[in-house]
C-alpha atoms as a PDB file:
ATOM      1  CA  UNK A   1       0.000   0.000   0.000  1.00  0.00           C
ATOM      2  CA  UNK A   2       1.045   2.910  -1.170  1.00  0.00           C
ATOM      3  CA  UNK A   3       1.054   6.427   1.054  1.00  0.00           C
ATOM      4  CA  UNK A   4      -1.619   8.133  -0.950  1.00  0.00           C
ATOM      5  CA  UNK A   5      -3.149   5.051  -0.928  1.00  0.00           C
ATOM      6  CA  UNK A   6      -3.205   5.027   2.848  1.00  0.00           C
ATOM      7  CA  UNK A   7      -3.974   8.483   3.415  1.00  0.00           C
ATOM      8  CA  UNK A   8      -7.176   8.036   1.408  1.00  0.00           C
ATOM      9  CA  UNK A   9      -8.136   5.328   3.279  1.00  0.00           C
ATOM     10  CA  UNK A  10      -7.379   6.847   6.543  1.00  0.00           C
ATOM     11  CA  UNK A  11      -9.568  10.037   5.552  1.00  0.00           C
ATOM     12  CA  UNK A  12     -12.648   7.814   4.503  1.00  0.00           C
ATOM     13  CA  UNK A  13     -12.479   6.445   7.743  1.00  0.00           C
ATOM     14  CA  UNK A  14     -12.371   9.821   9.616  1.00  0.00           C
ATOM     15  CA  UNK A  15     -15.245  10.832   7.416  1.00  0.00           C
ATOM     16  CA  UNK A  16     -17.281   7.644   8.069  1.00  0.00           C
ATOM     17  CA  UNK A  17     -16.487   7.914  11.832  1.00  0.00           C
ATOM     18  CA  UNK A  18     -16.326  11.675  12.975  1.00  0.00           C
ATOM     19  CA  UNK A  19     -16.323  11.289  16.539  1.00  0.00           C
ATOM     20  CA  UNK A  20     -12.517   9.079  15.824  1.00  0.00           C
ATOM     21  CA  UNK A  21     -10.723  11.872  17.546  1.00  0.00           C
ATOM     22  CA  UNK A  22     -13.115  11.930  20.878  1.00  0.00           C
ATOM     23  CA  UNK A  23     -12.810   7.143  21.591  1.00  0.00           C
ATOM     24  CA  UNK A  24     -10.146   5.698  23.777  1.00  0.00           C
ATOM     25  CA  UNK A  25      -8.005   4.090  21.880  1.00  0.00           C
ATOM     26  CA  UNK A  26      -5.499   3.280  24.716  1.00  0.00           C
ATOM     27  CA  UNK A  27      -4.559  -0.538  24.591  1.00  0.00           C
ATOM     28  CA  UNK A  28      -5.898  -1.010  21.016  1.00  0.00           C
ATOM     29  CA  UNK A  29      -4.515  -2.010  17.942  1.00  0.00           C
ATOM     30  CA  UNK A  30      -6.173  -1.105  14.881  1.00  0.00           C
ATOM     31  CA  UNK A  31      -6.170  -2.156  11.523  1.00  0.00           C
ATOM     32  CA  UNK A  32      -8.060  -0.001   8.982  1.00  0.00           C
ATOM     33  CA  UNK A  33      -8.425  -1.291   5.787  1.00  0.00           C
ATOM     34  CA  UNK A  34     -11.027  -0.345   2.762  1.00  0.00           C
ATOM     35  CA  UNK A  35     -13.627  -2.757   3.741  1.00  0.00           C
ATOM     36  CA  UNK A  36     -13.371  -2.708   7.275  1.00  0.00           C
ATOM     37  CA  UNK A  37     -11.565  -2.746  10.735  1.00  0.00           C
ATOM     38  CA  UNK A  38     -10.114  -4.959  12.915  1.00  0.00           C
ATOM     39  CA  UNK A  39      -9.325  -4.413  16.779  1.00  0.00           C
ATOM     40  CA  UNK A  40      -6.675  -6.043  18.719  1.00  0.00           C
ATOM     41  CA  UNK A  41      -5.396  -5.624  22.489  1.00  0.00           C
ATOM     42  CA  UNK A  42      -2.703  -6.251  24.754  1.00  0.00           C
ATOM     43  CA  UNK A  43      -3.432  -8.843  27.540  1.00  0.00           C
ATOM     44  CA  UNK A  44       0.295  -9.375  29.100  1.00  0.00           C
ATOM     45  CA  UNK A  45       2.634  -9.999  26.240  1.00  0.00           C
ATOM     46  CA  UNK A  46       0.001 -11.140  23.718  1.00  0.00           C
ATOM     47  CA  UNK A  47      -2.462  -9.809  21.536  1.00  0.00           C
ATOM     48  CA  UNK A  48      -5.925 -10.979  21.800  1.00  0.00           C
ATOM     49  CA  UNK A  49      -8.522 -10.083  18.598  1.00  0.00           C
ATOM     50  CA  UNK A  50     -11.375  -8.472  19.874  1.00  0.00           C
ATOM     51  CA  UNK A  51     -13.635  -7.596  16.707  1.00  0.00           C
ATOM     52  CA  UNK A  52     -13.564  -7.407  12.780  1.00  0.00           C
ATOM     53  CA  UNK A  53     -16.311  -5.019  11.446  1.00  0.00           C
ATOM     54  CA  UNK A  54     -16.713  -4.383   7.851  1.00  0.00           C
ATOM     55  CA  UNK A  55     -17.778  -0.843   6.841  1.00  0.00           C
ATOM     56  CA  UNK A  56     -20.721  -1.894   5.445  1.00  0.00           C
ATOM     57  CA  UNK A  57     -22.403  -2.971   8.250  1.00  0.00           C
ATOM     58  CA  UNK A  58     -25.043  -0.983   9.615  1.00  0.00           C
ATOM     59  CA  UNK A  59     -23.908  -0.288  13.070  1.00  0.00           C
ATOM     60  CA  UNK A  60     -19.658  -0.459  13.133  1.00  0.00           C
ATOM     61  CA  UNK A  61     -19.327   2.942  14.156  1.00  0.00           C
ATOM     62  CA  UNK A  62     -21.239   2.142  17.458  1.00  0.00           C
ATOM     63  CA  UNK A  63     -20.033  -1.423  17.957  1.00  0.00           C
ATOM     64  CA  UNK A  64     -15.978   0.210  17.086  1.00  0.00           C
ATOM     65  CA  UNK A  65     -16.631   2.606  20.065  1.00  0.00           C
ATOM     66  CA  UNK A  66     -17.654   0.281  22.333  1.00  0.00           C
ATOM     67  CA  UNK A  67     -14.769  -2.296  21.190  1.00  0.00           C
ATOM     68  CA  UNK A  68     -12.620   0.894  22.099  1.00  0.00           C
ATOM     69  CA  UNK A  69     -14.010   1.920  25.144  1.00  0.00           C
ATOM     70  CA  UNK A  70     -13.773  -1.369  26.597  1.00  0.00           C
ATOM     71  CA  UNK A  71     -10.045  -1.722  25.832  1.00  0.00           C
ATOM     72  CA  UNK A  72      -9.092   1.214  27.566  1.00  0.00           C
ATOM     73  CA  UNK A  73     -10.472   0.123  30.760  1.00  0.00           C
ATOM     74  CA  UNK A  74      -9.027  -3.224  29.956  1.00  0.00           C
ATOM     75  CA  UNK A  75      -5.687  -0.976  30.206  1.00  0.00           C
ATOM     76  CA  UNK A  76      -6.353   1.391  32.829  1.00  0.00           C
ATOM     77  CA  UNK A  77      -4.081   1.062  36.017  1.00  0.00           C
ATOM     78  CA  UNK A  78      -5.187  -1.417  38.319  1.00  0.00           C
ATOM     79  CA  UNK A  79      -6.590   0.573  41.013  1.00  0.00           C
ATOM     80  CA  UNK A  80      -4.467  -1.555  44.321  1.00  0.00           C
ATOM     81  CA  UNK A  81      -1.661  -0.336  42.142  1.00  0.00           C
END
C-alpha cells in the first residue's frame, strides 16, 4: 500500500467515523483497511482479537466505540496499584 493510498483510506475512515478523535483508543490495535476494521489488544505480552467489522455494516461505528471503550479500561491502572 502505497502512502496516498493510505492516506485516502485513513480520511474515509475519519469521514465515516467523525467522533474518531473523541474514543479511547489506549490498549488497542487497529487495523483499517477499505472494507473494514479490525481491533486487537494487549493482555500481558500477547495480543488478543477483539472484533472485525466491515464498513458496510449498519452499526460499526457504534459497535468500534464500544470495542474501544472497553479496551481502555481493559488498560487502565489497576486501582491496588
Amino acid at each position: 500500500m502505497t502512502v496516498r493510498i493510505s492516506q485516502r483510506v485513513l480520511a474515509r475512515f475519519k469521514a465515516a467515523f467523525p467522533q474518531w478523535h473523541l474514543v479511547a483508543w489506549t490498549n488497542s490495535l487497529v487495523e483499517i483497511t477499505t472494507i473494514g476494521v479490525e481491533v486487537w489488544h494487549a493482555q500481558g505480552n500477547r495480543l488478543v482479537r477483539d472484533t472485525y467489522l466491515a464498513f458496510d455494516s449498519d452499526d460499526w461505528q457504534t459497535r468500534l466505540t464500544s470495542t474501544l471503550e472497553q479496551n481502555a479500561r481493559r488498560g487502565a491502572p489497576d486501582a491496588a496499584g
